[in-house]
PDB file of N, CA and C in Angstrom:
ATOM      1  N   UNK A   1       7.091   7.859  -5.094  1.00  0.00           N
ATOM      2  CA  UNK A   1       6.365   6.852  -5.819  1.00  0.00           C
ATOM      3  C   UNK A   1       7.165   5.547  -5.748  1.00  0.00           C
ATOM      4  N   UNK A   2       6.614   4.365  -5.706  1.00  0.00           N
ATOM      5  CA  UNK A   2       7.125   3.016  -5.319  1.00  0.00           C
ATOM      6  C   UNK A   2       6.343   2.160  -6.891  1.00  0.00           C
ATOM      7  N   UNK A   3       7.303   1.196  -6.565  1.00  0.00           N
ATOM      8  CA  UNK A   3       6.823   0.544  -8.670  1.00  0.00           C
ATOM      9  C   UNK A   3       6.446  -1.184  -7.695  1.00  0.00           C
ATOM     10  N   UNK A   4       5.441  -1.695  -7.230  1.00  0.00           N
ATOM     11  CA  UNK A   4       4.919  -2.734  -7.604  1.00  0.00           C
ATOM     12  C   UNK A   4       5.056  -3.742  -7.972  1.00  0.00           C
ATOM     13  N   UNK A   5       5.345  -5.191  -8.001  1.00  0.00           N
ATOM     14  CA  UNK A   5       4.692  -5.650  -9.300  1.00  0.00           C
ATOM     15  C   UNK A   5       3.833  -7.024  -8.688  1.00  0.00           C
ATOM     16  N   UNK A   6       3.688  -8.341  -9.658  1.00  0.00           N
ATOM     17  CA  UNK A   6       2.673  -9.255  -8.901  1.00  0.00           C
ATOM     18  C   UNK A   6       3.634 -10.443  -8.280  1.00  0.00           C
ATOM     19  N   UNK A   7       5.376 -10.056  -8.026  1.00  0.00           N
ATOM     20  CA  UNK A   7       6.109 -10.850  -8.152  1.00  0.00           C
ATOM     21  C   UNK A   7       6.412 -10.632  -6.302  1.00  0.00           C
ATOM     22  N   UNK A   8       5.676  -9.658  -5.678  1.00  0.00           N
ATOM     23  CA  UNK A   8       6.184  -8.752  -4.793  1.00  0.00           C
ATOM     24  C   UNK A   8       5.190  -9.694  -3.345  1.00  0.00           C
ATOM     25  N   UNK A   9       5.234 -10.766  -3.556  1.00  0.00           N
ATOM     26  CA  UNK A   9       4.389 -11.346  -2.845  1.00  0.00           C
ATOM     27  C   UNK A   9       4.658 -11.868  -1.333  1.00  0.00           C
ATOM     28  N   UNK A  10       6.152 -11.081  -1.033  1.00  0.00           N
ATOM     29  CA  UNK A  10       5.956 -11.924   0.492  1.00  0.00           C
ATOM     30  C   UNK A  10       6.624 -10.126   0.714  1.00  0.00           C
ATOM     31  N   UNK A  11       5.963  -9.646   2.095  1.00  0.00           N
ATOM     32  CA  UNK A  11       6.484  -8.256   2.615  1.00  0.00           C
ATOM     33  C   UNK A  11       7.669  -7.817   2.428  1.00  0.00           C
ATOM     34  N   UNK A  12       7.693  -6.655   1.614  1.00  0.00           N
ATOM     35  CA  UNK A  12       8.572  -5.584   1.018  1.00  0.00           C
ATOM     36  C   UNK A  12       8.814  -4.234   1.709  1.00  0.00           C
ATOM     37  N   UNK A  13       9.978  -4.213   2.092  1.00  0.00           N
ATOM     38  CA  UNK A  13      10.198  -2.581   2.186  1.00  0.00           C
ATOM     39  C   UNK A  13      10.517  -1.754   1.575  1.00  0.00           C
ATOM     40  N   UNK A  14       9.959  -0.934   1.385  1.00  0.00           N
ATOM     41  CA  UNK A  14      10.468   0.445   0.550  1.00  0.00           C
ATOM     42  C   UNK A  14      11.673   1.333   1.221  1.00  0.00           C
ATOM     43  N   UNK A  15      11.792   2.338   0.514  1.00  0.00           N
ATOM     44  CA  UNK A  15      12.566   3.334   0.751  1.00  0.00           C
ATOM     45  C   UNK A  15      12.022   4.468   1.549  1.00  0.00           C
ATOM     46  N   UNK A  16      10.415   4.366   1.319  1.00  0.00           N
ATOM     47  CA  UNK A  16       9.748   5.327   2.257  1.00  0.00           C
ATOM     48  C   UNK A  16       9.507   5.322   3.640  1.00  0.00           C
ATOM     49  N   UNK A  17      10.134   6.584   4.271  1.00  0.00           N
ATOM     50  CA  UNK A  17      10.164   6.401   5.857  1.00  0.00           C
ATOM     51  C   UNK A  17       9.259   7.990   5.947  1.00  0.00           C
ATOM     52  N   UNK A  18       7.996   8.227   6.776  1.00  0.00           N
ATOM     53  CA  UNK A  18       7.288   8.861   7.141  1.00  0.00           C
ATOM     54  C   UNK A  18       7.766   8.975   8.434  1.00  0.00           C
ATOM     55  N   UNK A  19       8.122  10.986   8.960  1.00  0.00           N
ATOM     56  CA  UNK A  19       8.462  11.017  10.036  1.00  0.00           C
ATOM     57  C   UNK A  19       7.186  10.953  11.317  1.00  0.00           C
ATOM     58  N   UNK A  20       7.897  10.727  12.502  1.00  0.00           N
ATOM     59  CA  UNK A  20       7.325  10.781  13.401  1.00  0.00           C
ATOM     60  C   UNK A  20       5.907  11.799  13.450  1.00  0.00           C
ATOM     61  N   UNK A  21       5.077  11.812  14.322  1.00  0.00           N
ATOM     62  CA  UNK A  21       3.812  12.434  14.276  1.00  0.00           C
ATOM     63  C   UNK A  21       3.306  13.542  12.795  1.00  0.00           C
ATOM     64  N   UNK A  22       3.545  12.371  12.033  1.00  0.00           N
ATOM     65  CA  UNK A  22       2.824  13.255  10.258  1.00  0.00           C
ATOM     66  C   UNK A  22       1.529  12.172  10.379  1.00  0.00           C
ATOM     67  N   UNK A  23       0.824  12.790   9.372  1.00  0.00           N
ATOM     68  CA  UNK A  23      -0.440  12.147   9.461  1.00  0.00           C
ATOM     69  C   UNK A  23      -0.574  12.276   7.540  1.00  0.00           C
ATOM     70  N   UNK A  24      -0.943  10.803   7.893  1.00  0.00           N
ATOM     71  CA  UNK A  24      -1.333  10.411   5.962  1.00  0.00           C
ATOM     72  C   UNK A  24      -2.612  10.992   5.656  1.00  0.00           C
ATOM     73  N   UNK A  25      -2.876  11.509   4.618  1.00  0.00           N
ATOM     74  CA  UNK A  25      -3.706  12.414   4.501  1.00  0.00           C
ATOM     75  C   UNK A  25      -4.128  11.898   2.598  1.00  0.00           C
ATOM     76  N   UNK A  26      -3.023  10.800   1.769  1.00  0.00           N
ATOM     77  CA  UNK A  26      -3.940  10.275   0.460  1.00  0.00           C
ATOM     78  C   UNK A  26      -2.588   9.001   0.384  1.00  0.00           C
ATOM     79  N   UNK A  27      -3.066   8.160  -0.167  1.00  0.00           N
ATOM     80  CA  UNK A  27      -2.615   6.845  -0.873  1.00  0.00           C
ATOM     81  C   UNK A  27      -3.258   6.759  -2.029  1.00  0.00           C
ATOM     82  N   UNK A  28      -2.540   7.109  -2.821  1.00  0.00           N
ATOM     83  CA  UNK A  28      -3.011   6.721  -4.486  1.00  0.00           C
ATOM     84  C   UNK A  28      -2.408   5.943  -5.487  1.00  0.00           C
ATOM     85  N   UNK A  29      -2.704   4.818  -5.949  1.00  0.00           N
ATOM     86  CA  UNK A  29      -2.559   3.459  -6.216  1.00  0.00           C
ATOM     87  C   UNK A  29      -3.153   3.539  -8.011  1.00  0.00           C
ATOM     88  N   UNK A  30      -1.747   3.692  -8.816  1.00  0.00           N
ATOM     89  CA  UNK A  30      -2.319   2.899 -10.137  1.00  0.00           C
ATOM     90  C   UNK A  30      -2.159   2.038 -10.702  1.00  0.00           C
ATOM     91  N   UNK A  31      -2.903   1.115 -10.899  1.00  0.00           N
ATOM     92  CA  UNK A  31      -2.405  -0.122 -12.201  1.00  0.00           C
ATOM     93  C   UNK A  31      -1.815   0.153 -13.317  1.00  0.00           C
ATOM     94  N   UNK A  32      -0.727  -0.096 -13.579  1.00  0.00           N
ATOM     95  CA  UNK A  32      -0.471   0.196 -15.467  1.00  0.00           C
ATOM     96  C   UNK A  32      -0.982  -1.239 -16.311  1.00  0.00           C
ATOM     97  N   UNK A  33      -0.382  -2.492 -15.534  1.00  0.00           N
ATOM     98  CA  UNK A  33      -1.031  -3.420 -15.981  1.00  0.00           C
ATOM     99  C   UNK A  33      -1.915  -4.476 -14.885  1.00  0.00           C
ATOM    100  N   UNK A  34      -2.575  -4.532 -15.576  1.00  0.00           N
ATOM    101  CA  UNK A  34      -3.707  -5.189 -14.504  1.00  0.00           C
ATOM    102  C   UNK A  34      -2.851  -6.526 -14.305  1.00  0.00           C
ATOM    103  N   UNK A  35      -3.463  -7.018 -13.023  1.00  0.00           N
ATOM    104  CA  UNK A  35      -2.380  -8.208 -12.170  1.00  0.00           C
ATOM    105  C   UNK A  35      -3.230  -8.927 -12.627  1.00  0.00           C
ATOM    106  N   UNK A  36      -2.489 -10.657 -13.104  1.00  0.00           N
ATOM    107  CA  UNK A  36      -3.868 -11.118 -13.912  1.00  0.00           C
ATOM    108  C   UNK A  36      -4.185 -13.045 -13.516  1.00  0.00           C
ATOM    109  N   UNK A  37      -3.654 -12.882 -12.078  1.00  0.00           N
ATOM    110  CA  UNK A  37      -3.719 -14.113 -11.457  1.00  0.00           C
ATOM    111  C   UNK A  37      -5.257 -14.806 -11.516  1.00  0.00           C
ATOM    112  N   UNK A  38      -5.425 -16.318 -11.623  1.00  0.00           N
ATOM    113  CA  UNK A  38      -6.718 -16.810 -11.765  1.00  0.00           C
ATOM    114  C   UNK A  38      -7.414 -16.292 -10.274  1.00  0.00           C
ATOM    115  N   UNK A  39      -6.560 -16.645  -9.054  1.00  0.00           N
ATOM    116  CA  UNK A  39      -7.496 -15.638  -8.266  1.00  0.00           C
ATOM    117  C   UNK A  39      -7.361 -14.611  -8.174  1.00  0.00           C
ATOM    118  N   UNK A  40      -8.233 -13.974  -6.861  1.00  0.00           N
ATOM    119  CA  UNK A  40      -8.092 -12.088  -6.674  1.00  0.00           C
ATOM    120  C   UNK A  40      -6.912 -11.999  -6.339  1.00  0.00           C
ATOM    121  N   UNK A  41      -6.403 -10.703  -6.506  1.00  0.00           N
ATOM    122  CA  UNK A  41      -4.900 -10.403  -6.619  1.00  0.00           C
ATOM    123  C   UNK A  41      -5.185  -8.945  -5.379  1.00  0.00           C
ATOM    124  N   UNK A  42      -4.333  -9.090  -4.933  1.00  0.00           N
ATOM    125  CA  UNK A  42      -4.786  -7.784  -4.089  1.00  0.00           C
ATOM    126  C   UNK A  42      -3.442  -7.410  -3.001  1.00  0.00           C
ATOM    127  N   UNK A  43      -3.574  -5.831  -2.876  1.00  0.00           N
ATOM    128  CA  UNK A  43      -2.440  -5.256  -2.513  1.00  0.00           C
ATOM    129  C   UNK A  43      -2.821  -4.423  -1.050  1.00  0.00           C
ATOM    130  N   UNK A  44      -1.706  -5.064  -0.010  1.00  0.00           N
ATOM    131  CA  UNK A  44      -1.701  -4.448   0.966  1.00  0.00           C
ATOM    132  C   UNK A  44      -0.833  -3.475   0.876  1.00  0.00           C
ATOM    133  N   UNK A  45      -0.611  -1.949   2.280  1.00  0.00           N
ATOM    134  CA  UNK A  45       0.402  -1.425   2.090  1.00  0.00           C
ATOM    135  C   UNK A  45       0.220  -0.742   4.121  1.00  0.00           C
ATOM    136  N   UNK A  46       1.553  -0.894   4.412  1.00  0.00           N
ATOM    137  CA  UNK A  46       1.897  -0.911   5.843  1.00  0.00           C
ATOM    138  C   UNK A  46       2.635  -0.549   6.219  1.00  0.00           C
ATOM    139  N   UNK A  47       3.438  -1.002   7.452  1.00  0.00           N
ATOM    140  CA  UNK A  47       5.037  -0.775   7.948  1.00  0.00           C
ATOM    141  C   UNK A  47       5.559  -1.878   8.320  1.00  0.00           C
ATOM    142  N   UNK A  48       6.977  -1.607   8.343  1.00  0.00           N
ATOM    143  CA  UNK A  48       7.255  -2.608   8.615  1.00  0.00           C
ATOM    144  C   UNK A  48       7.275  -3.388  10.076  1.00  0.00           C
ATOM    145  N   UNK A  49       6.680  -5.158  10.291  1.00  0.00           N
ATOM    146  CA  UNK A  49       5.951  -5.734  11.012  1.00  0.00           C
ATOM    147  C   UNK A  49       4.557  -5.592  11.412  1.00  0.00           C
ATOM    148  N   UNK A  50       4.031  -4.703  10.141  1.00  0.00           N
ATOM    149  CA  UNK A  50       2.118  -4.705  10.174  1.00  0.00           C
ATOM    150  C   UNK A  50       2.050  -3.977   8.621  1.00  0.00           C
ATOM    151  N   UNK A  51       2.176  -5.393   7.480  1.00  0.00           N
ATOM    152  CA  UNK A  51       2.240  -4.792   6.592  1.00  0.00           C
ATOM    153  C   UNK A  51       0.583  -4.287   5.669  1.00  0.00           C
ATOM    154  N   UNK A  52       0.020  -4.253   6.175  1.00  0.00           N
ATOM    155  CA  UNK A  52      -1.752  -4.243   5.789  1.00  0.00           C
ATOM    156  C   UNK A  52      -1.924  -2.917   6.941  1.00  0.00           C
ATOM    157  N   UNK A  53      -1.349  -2.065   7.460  1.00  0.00           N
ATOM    158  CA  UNK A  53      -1.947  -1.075   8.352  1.00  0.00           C
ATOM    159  C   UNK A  53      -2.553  -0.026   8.026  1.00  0.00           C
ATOM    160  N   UNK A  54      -2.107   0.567   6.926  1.00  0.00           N
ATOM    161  CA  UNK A  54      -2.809   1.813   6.111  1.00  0.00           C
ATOM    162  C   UNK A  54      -3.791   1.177   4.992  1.00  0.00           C
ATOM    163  N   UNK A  55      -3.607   0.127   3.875  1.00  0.00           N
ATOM    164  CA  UNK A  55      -4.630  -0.085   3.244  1.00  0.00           C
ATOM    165  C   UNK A  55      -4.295  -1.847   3.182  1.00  0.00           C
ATOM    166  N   UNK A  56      -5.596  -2.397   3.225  1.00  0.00           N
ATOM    167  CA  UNK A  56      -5.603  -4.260   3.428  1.00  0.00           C
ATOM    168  C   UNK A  56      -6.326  -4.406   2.518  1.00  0.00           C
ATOM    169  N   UNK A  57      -5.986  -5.785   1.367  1.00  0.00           N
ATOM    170  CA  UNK A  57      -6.571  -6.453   0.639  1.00  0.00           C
ATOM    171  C   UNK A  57      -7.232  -5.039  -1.082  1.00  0.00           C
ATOM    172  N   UNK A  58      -6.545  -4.362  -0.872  1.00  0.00           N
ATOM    173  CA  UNK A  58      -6.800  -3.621  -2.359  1.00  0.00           C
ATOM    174  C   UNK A  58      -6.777  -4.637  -3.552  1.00  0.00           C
ATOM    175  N   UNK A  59      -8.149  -4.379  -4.248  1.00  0.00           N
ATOM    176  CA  UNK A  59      -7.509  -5.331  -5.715  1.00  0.00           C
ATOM    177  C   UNK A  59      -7.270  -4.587  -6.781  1.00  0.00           C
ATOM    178  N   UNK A  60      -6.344  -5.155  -7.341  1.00  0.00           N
ATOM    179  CA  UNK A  60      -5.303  -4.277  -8.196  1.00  0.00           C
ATOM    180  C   UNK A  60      -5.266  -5.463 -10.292  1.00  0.00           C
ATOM    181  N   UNK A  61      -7.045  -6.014  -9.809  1.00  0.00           N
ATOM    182  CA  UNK A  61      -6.976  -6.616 -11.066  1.00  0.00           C
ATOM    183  C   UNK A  61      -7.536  -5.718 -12.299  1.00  0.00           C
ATOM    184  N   UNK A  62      -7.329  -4.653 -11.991  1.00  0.00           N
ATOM    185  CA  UNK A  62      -8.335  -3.507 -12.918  1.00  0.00           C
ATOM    186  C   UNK A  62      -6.995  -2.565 -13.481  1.00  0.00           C
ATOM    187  N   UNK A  63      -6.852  -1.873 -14.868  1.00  0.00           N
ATOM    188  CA  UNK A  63      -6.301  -0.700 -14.661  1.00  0.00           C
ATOM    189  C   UNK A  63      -6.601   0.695 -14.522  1.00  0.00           C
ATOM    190  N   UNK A  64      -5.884   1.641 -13.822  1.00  0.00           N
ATOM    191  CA  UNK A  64      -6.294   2.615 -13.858  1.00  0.00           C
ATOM    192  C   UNK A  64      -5.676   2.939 -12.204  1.00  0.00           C
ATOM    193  N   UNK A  65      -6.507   4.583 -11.872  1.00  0.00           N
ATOM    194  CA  UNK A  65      -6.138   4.593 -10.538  1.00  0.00           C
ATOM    195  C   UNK A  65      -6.983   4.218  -9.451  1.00  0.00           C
ATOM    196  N   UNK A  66      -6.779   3.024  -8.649  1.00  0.00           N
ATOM    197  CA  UNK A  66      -7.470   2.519  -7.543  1.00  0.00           C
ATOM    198  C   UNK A  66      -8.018   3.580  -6.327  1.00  0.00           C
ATOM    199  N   UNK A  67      -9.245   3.997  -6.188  1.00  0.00           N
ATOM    200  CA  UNK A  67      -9.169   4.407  -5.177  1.00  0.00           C
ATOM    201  C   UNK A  67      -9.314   3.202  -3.617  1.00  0.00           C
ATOM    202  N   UNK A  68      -8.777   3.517  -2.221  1.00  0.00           N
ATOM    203  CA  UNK A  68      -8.596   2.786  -1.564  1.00  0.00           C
ATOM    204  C   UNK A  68      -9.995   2.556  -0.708  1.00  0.00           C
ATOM    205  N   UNK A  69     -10.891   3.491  -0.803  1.00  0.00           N
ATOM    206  CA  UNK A  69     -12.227   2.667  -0.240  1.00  0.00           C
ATOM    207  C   UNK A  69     -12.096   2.386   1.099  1.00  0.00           C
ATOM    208  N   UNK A  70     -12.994   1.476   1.178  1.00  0.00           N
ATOM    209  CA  UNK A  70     -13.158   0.435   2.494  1.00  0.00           C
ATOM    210  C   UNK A  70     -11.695  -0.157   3.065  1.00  0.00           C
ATOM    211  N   UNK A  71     -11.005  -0.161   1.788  1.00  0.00           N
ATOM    212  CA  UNK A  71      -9.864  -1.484   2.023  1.00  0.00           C
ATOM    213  C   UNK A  71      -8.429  -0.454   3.170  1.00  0.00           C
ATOM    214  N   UNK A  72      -8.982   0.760   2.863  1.00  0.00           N
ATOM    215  CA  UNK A  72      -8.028   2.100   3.716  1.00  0.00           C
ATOM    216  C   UNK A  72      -8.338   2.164   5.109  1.00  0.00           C
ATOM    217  N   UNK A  73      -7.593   1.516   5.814  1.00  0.00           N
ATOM    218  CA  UNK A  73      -7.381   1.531   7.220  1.00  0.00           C
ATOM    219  C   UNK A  73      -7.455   3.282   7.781  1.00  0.00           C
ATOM    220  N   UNK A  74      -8.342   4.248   7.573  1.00  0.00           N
ATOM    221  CA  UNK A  74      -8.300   5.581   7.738  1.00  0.00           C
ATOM    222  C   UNK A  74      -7.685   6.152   9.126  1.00  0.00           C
ATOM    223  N   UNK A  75      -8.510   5.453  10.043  1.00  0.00           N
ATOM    224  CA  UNK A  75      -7.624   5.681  11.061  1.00  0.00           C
ATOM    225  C   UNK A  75      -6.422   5.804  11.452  1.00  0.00           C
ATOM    226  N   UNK A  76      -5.606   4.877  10.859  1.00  0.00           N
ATOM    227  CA  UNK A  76      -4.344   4.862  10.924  1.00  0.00           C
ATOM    228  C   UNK A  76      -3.609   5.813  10.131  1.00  0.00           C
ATOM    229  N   UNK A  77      -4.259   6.467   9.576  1.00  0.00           N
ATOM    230  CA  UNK A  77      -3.657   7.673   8.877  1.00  0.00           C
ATOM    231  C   UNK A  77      -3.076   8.566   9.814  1.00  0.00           C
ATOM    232  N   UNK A  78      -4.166   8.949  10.553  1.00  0.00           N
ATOM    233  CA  UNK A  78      -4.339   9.961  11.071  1.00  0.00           C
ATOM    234  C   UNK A  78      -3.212  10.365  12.342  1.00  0.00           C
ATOM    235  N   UNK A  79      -2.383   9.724  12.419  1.00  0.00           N
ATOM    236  CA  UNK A  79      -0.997  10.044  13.526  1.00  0.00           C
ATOM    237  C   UNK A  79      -0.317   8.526  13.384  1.00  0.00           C
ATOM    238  N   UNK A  80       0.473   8.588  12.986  1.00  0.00           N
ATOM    239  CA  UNK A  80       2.039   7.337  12.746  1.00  0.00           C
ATOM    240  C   UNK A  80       2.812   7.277  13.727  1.00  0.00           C
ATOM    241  N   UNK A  81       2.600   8.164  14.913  1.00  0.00           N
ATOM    242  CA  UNK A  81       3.096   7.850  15.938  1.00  0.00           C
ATOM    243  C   UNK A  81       3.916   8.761  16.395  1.00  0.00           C
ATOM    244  N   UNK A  82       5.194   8.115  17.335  1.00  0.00           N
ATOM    245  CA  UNK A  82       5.773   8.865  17.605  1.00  0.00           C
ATOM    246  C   UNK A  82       7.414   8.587  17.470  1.00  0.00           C
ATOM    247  N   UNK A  83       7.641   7.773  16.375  1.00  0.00           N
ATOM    248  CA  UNK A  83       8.882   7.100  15.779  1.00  0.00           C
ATOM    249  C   UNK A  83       8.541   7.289  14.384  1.00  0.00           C
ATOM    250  N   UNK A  84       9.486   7.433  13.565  1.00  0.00           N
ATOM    251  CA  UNK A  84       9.726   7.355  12.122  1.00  0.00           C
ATOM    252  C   UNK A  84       9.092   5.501  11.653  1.00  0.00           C
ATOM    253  N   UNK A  85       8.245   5.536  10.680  1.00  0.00           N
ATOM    254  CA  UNK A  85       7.980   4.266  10.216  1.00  0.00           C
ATOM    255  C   UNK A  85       8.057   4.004   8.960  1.00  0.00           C
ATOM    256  N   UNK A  86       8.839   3.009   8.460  1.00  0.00           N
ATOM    257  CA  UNK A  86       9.189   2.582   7.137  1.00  0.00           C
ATOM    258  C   UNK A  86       8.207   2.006   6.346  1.00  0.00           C
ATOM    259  N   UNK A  87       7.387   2.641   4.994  1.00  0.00           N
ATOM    260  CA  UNK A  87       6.268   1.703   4.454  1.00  0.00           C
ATOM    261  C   UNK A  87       7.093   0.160   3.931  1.00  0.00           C
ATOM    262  N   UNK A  88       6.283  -0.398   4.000  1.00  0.00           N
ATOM    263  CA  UNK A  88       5.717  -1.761   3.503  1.00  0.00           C
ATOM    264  C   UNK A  88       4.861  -2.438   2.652  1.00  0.00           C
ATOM    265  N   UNK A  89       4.706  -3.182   2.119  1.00  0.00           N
ATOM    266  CA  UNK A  89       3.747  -3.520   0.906  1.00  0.00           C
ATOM    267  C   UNK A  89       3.726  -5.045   0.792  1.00  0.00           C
ATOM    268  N   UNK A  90       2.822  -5.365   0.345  1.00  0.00           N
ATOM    269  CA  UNK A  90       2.581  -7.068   0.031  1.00  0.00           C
ATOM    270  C   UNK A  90       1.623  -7.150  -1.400  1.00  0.00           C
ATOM    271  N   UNK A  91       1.878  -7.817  -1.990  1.00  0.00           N
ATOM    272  CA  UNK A  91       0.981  -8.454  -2.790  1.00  0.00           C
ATOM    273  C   UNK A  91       0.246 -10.331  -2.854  1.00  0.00           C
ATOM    274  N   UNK A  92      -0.907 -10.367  -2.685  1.00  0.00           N
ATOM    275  CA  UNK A  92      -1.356 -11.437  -2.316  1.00  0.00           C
ATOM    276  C   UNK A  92      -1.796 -12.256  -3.948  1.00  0.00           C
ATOM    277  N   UNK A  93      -1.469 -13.114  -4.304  1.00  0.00           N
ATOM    278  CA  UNK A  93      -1.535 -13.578  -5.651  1.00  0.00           C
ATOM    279  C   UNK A  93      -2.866 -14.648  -4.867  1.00  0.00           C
ATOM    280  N   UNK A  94      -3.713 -14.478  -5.594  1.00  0.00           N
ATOM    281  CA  UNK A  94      -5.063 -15.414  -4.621  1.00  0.00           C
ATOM    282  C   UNK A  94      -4.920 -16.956  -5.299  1.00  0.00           C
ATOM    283  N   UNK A  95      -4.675 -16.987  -6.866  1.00  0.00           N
ATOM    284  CA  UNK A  95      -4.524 -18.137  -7.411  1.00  0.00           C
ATOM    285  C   UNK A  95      -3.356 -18.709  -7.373  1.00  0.00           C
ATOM    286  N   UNK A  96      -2.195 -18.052  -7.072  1.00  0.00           N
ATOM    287  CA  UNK A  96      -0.817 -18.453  -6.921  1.00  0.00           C
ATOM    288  C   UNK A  96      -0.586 -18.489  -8.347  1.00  0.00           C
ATOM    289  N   UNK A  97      -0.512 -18.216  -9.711  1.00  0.00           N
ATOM    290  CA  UNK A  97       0.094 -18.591 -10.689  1.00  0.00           C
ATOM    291  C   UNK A  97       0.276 -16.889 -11.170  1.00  0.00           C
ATOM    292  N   UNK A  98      -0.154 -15.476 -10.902  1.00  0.00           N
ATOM    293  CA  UNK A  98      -0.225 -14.326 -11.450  1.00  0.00           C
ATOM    294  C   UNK A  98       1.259 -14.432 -12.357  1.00  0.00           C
ATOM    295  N   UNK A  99       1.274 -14.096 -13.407  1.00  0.00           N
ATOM    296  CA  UNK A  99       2.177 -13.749 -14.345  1.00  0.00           C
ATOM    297  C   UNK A  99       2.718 -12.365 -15.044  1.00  0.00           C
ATOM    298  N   UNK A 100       1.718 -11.294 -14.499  1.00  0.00           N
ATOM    299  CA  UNK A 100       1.825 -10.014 -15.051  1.00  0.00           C
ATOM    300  C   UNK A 100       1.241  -9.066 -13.717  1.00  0.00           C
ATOM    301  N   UNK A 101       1.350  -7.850 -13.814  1.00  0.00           N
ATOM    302  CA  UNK A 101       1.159  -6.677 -12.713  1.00  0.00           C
ATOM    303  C   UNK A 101       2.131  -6.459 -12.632  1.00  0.00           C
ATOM    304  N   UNK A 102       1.757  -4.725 -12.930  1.00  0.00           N
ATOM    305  CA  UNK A 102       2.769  -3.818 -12.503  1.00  0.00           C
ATOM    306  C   UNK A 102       2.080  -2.265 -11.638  1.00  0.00           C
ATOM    307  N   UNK A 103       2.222  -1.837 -11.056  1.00  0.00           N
ATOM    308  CA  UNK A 103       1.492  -0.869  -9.974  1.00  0.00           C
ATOM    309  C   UNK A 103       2.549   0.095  -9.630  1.00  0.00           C
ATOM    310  N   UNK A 104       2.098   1.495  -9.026  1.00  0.00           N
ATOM    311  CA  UNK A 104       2.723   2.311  -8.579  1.00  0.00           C
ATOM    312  C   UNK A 104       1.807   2.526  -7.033  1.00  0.00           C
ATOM    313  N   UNK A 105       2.454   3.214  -5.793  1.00  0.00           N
ATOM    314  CA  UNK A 105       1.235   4.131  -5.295  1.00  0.00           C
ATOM    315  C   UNK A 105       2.548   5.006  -4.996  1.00  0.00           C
ATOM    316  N   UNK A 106       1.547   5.885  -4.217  1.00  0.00           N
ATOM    317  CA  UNK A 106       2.363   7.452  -3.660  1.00  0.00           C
ATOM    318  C   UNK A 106       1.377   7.650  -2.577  1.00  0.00           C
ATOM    319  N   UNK A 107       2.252   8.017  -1.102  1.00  0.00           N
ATOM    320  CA  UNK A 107       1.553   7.969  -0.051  1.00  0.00           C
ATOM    321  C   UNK A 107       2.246   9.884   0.031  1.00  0.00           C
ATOM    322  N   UNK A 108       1.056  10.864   0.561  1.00  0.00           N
ATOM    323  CA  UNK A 108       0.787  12.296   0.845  1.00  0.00           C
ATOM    324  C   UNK A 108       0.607  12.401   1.871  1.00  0.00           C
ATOM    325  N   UNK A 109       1.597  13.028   2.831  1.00  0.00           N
ATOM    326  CA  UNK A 109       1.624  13.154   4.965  1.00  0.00           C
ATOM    327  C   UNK A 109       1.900  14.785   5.212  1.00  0.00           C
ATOM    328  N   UNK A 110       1.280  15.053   5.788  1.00  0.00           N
ATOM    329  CA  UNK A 110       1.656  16.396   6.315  1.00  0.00           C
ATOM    330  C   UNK A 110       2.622  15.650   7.960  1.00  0.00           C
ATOM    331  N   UNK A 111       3.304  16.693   7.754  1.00  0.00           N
ATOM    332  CA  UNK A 111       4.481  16.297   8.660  1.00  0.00           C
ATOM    333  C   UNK A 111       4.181  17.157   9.817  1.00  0.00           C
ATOM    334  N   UNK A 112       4.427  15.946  11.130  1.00  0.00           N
ATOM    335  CA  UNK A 112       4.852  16.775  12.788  1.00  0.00           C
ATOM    336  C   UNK A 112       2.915  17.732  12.019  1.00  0.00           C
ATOM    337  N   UNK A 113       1.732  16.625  12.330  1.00  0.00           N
ATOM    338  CA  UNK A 113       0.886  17.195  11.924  1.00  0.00           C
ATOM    339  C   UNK A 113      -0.019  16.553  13.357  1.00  0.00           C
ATOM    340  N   UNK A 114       0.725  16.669  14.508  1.00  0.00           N
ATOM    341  CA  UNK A 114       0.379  15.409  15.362  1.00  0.00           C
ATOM    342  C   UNK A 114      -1.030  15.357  16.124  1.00  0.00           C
ATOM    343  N   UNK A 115      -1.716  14.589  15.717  1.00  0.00           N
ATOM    344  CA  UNK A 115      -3.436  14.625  15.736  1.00  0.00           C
ATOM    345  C   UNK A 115      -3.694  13.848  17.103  1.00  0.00           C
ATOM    346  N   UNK A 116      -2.646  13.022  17.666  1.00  0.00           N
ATOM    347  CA  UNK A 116      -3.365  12.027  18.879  1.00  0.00           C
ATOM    348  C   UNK A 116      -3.665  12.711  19.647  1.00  0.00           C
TER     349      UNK A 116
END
């Protein structure tokens, strides 16, 4: 699990490294506090140098748990390759002034699950 917040606005790396040929299989995303910028606030999550690859433009102005929808790059789930890849994350503050948000997600891979 990775902690978020609306302060997280230019690409972040985590600690999470997904091995070679695993395949993402859930991204689950909760608000504890809703991000509360005058514009849409919204959360990418990637690797690093394509940080929007698994889910682009999530909005994260609601609380609760986000499901990723449309905004889930699915495909890219489905085989990470054939190198270890480090997640990534962005938060896009749409109004530029957000003052609050705080978020978790947790990304679920079956490992050496290699689908290509």
């Amino acid at each position: 699990m990775v902690i978020l917040d609306y302060g997280d606005t230019s690409a972040t790396s985590t600690d999470i490294i997904i091995p070679a040929n695993s395949q993402i299989v859930d991204i689950d995303v909760n608000v504890q506090v809703a991000f509360n910028g005058s514009g849409t606030d919204l959360i990418d999550i990637g690797i690093v140098g394509n940080p929007d690859l698994y889910i682009d433009g999530l909005s994260v102005a609601a609380i609760g748990k986000i499901a990723p929808a449309t905004t889930a790059l699915c495909a890219n789930w489905k085989d990470i390759g054939t190198s270890d890849v480090r997640i990534q994350l962005q938060v896009t503050d749409g109004g530029g002034d957000a003052s609050a948000g705080t978020a978790t997600f947790t990304i679920s891979y079956l490992q050496n699950n290699n689908l290509s």
